[in-house]
Protein backbone atom coordinates (compact mmCIF):
# COMPACT_ATOMS: atom_id res chain seq x y z
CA UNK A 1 -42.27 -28.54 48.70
CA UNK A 2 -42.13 -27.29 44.88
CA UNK A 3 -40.85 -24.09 44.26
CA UNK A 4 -43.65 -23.61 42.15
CA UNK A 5 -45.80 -23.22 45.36
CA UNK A 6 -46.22 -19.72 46.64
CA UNK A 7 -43.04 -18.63 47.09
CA UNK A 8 -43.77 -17.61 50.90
CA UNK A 9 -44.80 -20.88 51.59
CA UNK A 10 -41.48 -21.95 51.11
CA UNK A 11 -38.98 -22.23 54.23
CA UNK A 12 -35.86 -20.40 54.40
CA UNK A 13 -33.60 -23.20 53.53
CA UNK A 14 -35.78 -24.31 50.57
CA UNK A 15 -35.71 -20.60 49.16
CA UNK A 16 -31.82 -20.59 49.74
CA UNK A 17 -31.69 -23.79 47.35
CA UNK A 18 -33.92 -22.83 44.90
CA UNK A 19 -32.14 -19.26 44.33
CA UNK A 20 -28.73 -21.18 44.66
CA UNK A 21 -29.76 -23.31 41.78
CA UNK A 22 -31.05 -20.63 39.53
CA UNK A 23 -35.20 -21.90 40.50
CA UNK A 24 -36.15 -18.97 42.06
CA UNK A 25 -35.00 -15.43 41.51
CA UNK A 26 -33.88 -13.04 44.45
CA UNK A 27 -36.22 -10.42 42.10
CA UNK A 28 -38.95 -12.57 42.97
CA UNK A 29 -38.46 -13.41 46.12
CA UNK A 30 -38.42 -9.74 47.24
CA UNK A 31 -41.13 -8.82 45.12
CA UNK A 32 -43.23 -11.28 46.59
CA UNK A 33 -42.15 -9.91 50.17
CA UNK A 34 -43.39 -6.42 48.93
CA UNK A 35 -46.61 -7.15 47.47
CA UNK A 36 -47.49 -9.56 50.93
CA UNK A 37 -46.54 -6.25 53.06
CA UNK A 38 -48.66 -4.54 50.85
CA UNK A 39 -51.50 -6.15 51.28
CA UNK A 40 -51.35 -7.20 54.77
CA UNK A 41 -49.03 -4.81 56.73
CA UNK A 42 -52.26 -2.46 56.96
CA UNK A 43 -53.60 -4.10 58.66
CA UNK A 44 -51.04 -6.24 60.80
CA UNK A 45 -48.20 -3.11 61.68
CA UNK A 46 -45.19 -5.30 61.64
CA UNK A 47 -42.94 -3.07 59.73
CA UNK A 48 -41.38 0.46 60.87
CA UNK A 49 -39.67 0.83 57.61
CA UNK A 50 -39.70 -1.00 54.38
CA UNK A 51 -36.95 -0.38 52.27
CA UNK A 52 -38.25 -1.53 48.89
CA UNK A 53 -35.57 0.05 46.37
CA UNK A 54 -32.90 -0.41 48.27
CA UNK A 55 -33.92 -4.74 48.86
CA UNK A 56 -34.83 -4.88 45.01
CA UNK A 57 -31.45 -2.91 43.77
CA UNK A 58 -29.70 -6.15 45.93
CA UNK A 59 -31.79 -8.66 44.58
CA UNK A 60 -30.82 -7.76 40.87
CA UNK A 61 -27.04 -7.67 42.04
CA UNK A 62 -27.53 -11.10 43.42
CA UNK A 63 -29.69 -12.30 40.85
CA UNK A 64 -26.47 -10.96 38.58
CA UNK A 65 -23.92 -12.69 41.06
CA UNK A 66 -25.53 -15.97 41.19
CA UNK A 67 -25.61 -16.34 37.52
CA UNK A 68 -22.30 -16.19 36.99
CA UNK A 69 -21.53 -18.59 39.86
CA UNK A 70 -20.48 -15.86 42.86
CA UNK A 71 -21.93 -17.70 46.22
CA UNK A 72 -21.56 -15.49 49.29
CA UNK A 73 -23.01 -17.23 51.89
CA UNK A 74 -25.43 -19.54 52.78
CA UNK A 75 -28.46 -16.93 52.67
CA UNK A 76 -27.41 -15.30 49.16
CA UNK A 77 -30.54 -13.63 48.10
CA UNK A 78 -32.63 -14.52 50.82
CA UNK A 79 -35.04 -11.72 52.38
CA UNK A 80 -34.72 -10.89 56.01
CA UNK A 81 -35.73 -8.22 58.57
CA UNK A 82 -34.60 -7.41 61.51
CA UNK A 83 -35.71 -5.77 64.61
CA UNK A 84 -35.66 -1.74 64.58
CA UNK A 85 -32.69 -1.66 67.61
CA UNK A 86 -30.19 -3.42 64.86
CA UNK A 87 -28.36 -0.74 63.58
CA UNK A 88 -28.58 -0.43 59.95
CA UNK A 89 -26.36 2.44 57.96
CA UNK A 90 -29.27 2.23 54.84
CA UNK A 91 -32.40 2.67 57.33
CA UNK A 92 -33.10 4.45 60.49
CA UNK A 93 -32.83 2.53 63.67
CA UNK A 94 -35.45 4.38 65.93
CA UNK A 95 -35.68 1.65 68.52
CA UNK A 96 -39.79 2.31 68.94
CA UNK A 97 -38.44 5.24 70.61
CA UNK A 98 -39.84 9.29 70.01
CA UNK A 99 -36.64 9.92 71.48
CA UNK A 100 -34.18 8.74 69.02
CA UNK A 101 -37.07 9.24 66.25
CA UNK A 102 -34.65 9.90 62.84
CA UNK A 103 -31.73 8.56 63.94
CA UNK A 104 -29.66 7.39 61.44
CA UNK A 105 -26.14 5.25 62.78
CA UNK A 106 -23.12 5.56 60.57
CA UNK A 107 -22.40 1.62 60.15
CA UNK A 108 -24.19 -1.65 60.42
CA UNK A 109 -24.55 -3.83 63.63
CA UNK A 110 -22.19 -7.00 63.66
CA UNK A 111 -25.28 -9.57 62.79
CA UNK A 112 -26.64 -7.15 59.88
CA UNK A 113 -23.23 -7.16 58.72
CA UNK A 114 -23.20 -10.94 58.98
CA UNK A 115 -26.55 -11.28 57.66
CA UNK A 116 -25.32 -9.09 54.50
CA UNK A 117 -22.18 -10.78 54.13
CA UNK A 118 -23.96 -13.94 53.69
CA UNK A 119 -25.87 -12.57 50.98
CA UNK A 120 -29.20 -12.11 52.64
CA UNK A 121 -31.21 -8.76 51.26
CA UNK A 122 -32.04 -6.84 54.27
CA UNK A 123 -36.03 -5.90 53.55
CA UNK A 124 -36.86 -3.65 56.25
CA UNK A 125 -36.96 -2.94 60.29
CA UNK A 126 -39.83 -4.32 62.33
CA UNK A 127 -41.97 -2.86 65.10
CA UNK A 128 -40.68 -3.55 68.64
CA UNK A 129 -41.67 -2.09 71.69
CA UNK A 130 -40.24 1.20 72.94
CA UNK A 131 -37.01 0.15 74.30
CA UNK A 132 -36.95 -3.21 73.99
CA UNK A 133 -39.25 -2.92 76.93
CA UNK A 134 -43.28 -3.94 77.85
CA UNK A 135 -45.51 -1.49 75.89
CA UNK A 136 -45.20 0.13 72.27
CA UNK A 137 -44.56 4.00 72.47
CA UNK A 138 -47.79 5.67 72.25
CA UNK A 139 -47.10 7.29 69.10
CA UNK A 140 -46.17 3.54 67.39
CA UNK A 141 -49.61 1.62 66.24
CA UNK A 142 -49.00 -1.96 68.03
CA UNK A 143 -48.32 -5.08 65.68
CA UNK A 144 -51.44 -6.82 65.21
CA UNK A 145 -51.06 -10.63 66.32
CA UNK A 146 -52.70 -12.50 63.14
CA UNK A 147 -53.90 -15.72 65.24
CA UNK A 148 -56.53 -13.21 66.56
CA UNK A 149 -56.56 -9.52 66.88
CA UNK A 150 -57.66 -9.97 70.77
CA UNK A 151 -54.71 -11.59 71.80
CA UNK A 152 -51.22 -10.87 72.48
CA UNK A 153 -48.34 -10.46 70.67
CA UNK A 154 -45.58 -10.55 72.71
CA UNK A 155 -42.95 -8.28 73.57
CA UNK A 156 -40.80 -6.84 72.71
CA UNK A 157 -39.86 -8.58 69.23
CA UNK A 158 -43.35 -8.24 68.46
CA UNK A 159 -43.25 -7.09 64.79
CA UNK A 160 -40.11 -9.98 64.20
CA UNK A 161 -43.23 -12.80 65.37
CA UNK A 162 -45.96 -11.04 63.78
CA UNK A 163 -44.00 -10.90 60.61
CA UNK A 164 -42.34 -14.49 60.08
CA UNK A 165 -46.07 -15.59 61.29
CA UNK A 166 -48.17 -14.03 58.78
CA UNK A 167 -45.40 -15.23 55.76
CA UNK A 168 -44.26 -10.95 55.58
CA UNK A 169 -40.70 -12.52 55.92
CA UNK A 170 -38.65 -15.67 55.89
CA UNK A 171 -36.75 -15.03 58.61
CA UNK A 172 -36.31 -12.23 60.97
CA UNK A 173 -33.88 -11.55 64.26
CA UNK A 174 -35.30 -10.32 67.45
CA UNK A 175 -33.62 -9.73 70.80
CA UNK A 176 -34.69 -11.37 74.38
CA UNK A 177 -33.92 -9.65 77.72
CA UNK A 178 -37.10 -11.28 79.40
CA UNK A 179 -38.15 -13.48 76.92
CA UNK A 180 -39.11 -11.15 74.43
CA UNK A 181 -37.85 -13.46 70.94
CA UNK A 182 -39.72 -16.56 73.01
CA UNK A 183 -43.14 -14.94 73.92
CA UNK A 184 -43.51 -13.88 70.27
CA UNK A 185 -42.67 -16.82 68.84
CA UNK A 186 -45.36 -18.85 71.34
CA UNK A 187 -47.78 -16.43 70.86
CA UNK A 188 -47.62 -16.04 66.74
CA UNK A 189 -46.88 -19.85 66.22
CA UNK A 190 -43.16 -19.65 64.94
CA UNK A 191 -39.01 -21.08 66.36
CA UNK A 192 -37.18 -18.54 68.14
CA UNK A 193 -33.77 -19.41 69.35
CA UNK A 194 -32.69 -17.24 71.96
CA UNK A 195 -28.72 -18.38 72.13
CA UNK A 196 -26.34 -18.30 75.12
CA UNK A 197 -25.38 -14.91 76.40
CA UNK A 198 -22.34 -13.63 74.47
CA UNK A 199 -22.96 -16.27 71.65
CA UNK A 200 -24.01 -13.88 69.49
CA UNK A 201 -22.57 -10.22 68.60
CA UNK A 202 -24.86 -7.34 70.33
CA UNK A 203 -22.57 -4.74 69.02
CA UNK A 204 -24.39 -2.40 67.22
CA UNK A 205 -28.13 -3.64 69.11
CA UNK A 206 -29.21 -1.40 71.17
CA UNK A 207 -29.72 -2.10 74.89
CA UNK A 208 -32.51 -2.62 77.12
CA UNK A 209 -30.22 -4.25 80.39
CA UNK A 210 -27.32 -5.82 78.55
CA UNK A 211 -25.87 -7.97 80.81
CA UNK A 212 -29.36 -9.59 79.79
CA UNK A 213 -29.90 -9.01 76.17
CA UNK A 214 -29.38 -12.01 74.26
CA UNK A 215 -30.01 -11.68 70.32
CA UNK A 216 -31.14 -14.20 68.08
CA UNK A 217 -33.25 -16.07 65.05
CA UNK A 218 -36.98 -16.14 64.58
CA UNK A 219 -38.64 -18.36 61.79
CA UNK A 220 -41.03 -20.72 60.75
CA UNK A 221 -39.45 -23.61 62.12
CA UNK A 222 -35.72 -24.70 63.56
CA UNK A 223 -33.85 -25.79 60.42
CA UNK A 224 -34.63 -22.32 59.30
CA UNK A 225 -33.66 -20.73 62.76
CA UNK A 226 -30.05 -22.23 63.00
CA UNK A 227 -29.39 -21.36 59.74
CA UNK A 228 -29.76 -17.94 60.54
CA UNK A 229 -27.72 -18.81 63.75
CA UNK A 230 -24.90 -20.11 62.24
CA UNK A 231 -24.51 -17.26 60.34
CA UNK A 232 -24.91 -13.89 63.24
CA UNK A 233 -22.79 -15.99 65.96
CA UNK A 234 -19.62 -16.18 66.82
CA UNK A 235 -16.96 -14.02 68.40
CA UNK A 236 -16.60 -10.30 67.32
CA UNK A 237 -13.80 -7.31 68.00
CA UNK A 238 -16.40 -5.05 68.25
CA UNK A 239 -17.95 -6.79 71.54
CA UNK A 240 -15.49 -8.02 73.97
CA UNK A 241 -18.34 -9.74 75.66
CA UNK A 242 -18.72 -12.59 73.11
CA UNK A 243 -17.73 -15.71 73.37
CA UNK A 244 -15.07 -17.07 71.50
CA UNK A 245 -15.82 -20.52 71.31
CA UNK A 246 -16.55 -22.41 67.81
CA UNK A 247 -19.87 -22.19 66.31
CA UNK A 248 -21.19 -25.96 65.71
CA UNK A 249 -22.78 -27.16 62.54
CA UNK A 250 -26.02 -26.49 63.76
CA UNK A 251 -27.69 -28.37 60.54
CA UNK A 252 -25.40 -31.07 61.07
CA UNK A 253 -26.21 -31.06 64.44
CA UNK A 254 -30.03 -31.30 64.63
CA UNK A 255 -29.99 -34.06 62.23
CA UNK A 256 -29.07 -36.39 64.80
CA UNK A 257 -31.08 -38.32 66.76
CA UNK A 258 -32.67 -37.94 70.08
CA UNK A 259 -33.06 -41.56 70.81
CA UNK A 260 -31.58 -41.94 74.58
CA UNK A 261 -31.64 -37.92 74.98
CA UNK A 262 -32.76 -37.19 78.77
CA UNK A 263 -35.13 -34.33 79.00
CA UNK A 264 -35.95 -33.38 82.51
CA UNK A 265 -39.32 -31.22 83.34
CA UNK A 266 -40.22 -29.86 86.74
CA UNK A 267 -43.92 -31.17 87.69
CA UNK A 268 -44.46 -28.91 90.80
CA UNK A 269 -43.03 -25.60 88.79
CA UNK A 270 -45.41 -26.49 85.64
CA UNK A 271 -48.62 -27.56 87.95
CA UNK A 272 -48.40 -24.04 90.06
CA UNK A 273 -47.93 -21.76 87.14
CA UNK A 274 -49.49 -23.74 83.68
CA UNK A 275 -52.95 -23.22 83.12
CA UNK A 276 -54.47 -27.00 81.60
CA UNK A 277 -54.32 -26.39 78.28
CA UNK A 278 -50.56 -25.23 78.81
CA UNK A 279 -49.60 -28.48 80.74
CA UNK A 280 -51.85 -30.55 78.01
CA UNK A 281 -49.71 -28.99 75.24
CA UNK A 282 -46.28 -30.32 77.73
CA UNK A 283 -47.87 -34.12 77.64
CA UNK A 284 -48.24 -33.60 73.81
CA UNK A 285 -44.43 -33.12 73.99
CA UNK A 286 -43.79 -35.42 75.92
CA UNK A 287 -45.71 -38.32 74.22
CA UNK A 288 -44.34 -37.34 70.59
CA UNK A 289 -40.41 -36.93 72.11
CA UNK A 290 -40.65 -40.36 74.21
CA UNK A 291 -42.33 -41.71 71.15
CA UNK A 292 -39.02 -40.78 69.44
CA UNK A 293 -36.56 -42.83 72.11
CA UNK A 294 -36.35 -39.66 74.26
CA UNK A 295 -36.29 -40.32 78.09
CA UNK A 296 -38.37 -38.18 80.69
CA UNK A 297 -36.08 -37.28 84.09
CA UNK A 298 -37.72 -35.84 87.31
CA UNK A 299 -35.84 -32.59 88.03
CA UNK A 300 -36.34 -30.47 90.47
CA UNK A 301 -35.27 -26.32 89.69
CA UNK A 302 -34.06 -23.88 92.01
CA UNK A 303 -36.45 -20.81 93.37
CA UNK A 304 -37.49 -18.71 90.47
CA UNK A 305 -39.03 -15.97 92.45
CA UNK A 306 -36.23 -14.46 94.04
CA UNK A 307 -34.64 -14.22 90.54
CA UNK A 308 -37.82 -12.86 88.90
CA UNK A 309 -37.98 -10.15 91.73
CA UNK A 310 -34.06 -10.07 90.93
CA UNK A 311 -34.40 -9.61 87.12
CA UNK A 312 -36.76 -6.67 87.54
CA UNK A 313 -33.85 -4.66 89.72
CA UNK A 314 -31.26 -5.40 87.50
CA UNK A 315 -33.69 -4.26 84.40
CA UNK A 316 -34.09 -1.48 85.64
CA UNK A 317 -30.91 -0.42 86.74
CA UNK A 318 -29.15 -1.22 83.43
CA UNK A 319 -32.26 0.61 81.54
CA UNK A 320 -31.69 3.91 83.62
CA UNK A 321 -27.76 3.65 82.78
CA UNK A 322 -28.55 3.18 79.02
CA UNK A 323 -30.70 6.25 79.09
CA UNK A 324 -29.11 8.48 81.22
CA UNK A 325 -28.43 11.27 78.69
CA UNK A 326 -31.44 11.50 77.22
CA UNK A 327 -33.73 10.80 80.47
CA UNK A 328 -31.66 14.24 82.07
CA UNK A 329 -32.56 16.23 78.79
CA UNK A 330 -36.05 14.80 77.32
CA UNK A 331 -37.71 12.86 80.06
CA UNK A 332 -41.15 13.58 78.61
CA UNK A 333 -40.52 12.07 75.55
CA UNK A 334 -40.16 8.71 77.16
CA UNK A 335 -43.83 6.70 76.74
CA UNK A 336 -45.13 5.71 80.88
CA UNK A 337 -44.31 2.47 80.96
CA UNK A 338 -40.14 2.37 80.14
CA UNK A 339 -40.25 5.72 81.74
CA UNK A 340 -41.59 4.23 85.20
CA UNK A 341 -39.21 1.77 84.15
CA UNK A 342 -36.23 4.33 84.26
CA UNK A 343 -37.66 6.21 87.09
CA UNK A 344 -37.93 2.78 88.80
CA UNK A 345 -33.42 2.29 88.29
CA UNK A 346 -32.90 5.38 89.45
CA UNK A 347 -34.08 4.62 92.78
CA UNK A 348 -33.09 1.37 93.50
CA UNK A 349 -30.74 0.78 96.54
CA UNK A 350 -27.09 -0.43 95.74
CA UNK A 351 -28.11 -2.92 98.62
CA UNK A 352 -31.15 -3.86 96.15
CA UNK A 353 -28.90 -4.30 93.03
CA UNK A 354 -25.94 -6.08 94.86
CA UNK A 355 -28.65 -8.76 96.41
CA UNK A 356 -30.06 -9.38 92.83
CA UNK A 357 -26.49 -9.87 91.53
CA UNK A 358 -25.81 -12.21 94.50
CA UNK A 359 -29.20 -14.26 93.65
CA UNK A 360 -28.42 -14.02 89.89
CA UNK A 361 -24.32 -16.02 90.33
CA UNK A 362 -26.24 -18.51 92.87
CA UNK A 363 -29.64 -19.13 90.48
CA UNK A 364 -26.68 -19.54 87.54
CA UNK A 365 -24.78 -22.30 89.23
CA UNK A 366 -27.80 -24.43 90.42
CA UNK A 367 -29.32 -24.33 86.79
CA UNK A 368 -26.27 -25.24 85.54
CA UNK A 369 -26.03 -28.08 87.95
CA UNK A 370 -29.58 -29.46 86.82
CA UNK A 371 -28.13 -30.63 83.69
CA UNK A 372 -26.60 -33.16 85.50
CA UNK A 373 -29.16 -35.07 85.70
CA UNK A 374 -30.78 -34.44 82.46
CA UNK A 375 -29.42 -33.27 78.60
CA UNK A 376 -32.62 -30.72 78.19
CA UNK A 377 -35.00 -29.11 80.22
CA UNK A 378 -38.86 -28.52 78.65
CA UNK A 379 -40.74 -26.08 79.95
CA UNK A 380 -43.43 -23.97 78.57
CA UNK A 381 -42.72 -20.87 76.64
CA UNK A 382 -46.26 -18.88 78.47
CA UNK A 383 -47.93 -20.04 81.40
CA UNK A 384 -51.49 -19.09 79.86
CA UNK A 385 -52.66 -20.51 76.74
CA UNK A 386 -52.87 -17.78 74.41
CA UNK A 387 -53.53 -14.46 76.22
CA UNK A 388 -55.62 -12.08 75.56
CA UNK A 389 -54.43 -8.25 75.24
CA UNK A 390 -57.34 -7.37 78.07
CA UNK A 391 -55.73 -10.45 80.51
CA UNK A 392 -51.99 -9.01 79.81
CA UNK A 393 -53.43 -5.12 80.88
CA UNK A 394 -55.07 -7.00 83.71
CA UNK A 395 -51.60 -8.13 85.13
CA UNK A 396 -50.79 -4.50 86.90
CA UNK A 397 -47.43 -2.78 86.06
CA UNK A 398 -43.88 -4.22 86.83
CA UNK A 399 -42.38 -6.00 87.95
CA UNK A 400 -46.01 -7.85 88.95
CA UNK A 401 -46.34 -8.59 85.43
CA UNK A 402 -42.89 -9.94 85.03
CA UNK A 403 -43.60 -12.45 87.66
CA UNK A 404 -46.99 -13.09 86.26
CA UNK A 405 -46.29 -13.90 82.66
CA UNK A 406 -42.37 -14.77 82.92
CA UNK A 407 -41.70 -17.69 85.37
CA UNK A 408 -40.71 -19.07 82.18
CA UNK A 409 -38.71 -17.09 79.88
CA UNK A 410 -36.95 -14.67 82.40
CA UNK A 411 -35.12 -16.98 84.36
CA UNK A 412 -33.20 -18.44 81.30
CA UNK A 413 -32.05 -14.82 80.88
CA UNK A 414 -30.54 -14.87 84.11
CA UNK A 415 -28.57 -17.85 83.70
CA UNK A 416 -27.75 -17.01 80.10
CA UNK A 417 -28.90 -20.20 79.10
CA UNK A 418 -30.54 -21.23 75.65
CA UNK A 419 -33.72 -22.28 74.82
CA UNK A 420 -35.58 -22.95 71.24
CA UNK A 421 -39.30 -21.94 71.61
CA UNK A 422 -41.35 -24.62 69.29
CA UNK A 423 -45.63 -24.38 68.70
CA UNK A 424 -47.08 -27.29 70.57
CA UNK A 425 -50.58 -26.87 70.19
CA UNK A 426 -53.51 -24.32 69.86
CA UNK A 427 -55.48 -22.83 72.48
CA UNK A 428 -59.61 -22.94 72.85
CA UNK A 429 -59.30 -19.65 70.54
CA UNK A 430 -57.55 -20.96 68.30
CA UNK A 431 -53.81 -19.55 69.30
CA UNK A 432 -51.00 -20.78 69.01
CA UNK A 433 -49.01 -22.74 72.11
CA UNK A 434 -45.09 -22.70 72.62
CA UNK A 435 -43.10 -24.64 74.36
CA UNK A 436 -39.52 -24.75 75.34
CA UNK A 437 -36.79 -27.03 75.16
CA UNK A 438 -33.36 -25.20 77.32
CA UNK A 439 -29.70 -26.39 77.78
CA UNK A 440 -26.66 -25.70 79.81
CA UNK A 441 -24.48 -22.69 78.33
CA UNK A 442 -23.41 -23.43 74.69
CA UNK A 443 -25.85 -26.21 74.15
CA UNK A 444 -27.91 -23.82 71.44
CA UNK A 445 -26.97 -27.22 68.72
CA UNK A 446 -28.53 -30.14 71.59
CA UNK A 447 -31.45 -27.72 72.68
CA UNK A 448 -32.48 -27.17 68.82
CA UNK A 449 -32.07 -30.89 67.72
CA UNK A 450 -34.62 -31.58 69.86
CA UNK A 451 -37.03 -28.90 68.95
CA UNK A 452 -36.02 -30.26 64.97
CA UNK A 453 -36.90 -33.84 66.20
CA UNK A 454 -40.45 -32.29 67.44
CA UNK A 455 -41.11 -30.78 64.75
CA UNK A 456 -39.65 -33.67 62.25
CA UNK A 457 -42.94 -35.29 63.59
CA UNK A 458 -45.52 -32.95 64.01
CA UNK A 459 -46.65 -30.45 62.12
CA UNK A 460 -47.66 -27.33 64.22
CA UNK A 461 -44.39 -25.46 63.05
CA UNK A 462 -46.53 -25.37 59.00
CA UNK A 463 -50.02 -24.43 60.40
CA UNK A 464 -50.56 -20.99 59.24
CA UNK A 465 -53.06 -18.06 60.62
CA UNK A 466 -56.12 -17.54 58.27
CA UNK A 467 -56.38 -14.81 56.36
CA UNK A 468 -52.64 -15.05 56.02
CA UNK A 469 -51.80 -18.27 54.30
């Protein structure tokens, strides 16, 4: 694509080449951001805060820095955003939270730091839900998806998908306890990458359950995605839970071929919980991915309700131990739906919580084990075709809904496996469709070269909501 096209139409890596090579200015790029999220935020909500002098004072430095040949990373003068639970010491990190409206943390979170050290120009913080959690906070006006007001955005990364959707931002990072950087990317049409637990740095994110919160990329398609990756992962003082192993060359990486690559895919788990136009959008996959030398393999998964009903304990726990202090001092302040969440950890049995745990090791090593017969799983990202917002308040509360809308996504957060959420297709009303293609632990390079191979022959990852193109 020319950089002479709209500059939003460009993808990340394409803007990253054009400002290396002195075709693009970061001045421009950001300006174009602003003037976008001027004339569509309005309406759309994606942003909490905007930080427009403080993105263009970095773009002249870059623009300054590039000119005289300074490279510092891969994404020098690149726009981003992040989710608001990233700390950030130049903007508030308020989490969609009244309770910790103002607050202002004293340093960066590891992957802004990254992200900044790589030269990217942090642009703002974007809506999430309260917590991390299910609902917005009464008090925050709900990102608007811009498929289609009616319908769903996805939690809890809501404003990251709504965002990178509607061309507001090139790239943005979300977090996913549930499957909340995968059902925003299905729902708005773009690649999330939700990595391996511990691949990625969460020091500095605030928590929803962390022994579930994964963080991670969300773009327009996966080249764009694992170049953000590359970049936030890796091992980090700051959180002794993250891995040490070597970061791939994920662009190297996806550029291979997936001629002879096994994919396996569960029939009886996608036929009791896919609605047709879901399991139409899997044989799409599967035609263009065989159609590329890729092989399909039977597989059969292990139980996913027990660790559904497993995942909501465990949730809820951790949630209740993250707020402690403030639920004992403020509990009104909390909006009803994490508060029932809270309410809901405080009451759970030991007996409940060890069972879960016991479920959770056993549910790990059998989905490991299903990788030998197969390289990748695919699976959907949603199992209804783009949801309305009156079907999602139709579900009841948790964990109901959690077993309702995440057969899916959840379970993957259990196992702290990775997936790479690609659009597959479009519903009757004209949403968008994910799907999912998942690995063992560490596979984040194999699971997004064949998500890259996807979309290296189809074109769902360029389609763009009108109104917004």
């Amino acid at each position: 694509m020319s950089a002479t096209a709209p500059l939003h139409h460009l993808s990340l890596i394409r803007l990253a080449f054009e400002i290396r090579h002195g075709r693009v200015s970061p001045v421009d790029a950001v300006q174009a951001m602003h003037d976008r999220i001027a004339r569509h935020d309005g309406q759309l909500h994606a942003y909490a805060t905007v930080d427009a002098a403080g993105a263009l004072a970095r773009a002249e430095q870059a623009r300054a820095e590039i000119a005289r040949g300074l490279c510092r990373g891969p994404l020098h003068g690149v726009p981003v955003a992040v989710k608001d639970l990233f700390d950030t010491a130049d903007m508030p990190t308020e989490f969609g939270s009244r309770v910790m409206r103002g607050r202002r943390p004293a340093a960066d979170a590891t992957v802004v730091a990254r992200l900044r050290a790589a030269g990217a120009i942090l642009l703002g913080k974007l809506t999430l839900t309260e917590g991390a959690y299910a609902d917005h906070h009464p008090d925050t006006v709900a990102p608007v998806n811009p498929w289609g007001a009616a319908h769903w955005t996805g939690t809890s990364s809501s404003g990251s998908g709504v965002a990178v959707a509607a061309g507001l931002i090139w790239g943005a990072l979300g977090t996913d306890t549930g499957g909340s950087i995968r059902l925003p990317s299905a729902c708005c049409g773009i690649t999330g990458i939700k990595p391996t637990w511990g691949r990625v740095s969460r020091a500095g994110a605030l928590a929803l359950a962390p022994s579930l919160d994964h963080v991670g990329p969300m773009a327009r398609s996966v080249a764009d995605a694992v170049a953000m990756l590359g970049v936030i992962a890796g091992p980090d003082p700051l959180d002794p839970t993250a891995a040490r192993d070597a970061v791939p060359d994920y662009a190297a990486e996806i550029a291979r071929p997936v001629r002879g690559l096994a994919i396996g895919i569960d029939w009886r788990l996608l036929r009791a919980r896919a609605d047709d136009a879901v399991l139409a959008s899997i044989d799409h996959v599967i035609d263009v991915m065989t159609g590329l030398g890729a092989r399909m393999v039977d597989v059969r998964l292990p139980e996913i309700d027990p660790v559904l009903e497993g995942w909501a304990v465990q949730c809820a726990v951790e949630a209740a131990i993250v707020h402690r202090d403030d639920w004992a001092t403020r509990p009104d302040d909390f909006g009803p739906r994490l508060a029932a969440l809270i309410d809901r950890g405080h009451h759970h049995t030991a007996f409940e919580l060890a069972l879960a745990q016991d479920r959770r090791r056993t549910f790990t090593g059998a989905m490991e084990a299903v990788y030998d017969a197969c390289d990748v799983l695919l699976v959907p990202g949603l199992p209804v075709a783009g949801p309305t917002l009156d079907y999602m308040a139709g579900l009841g509360e948790d964990p109901a809904a959690i077993l309702a809308i995440g057969p899916f996504t959840a379970p993957f957060d259990v196992a702290g496996q990775p997936t790479v959420t690609v659009p597959c297709g479009i519903s009757a009303s004209g949403i968008p469709i994910g799907c999912q293609f998942a690995g063992p632990r560490f596979a984040e390079a194999l699971v997004a070269r064949a998500g890259h191979a996807f979309q290296t022959a189809t074109d769902w990852h360029t389609r763009r909501p009108a109104g917004f193109a």
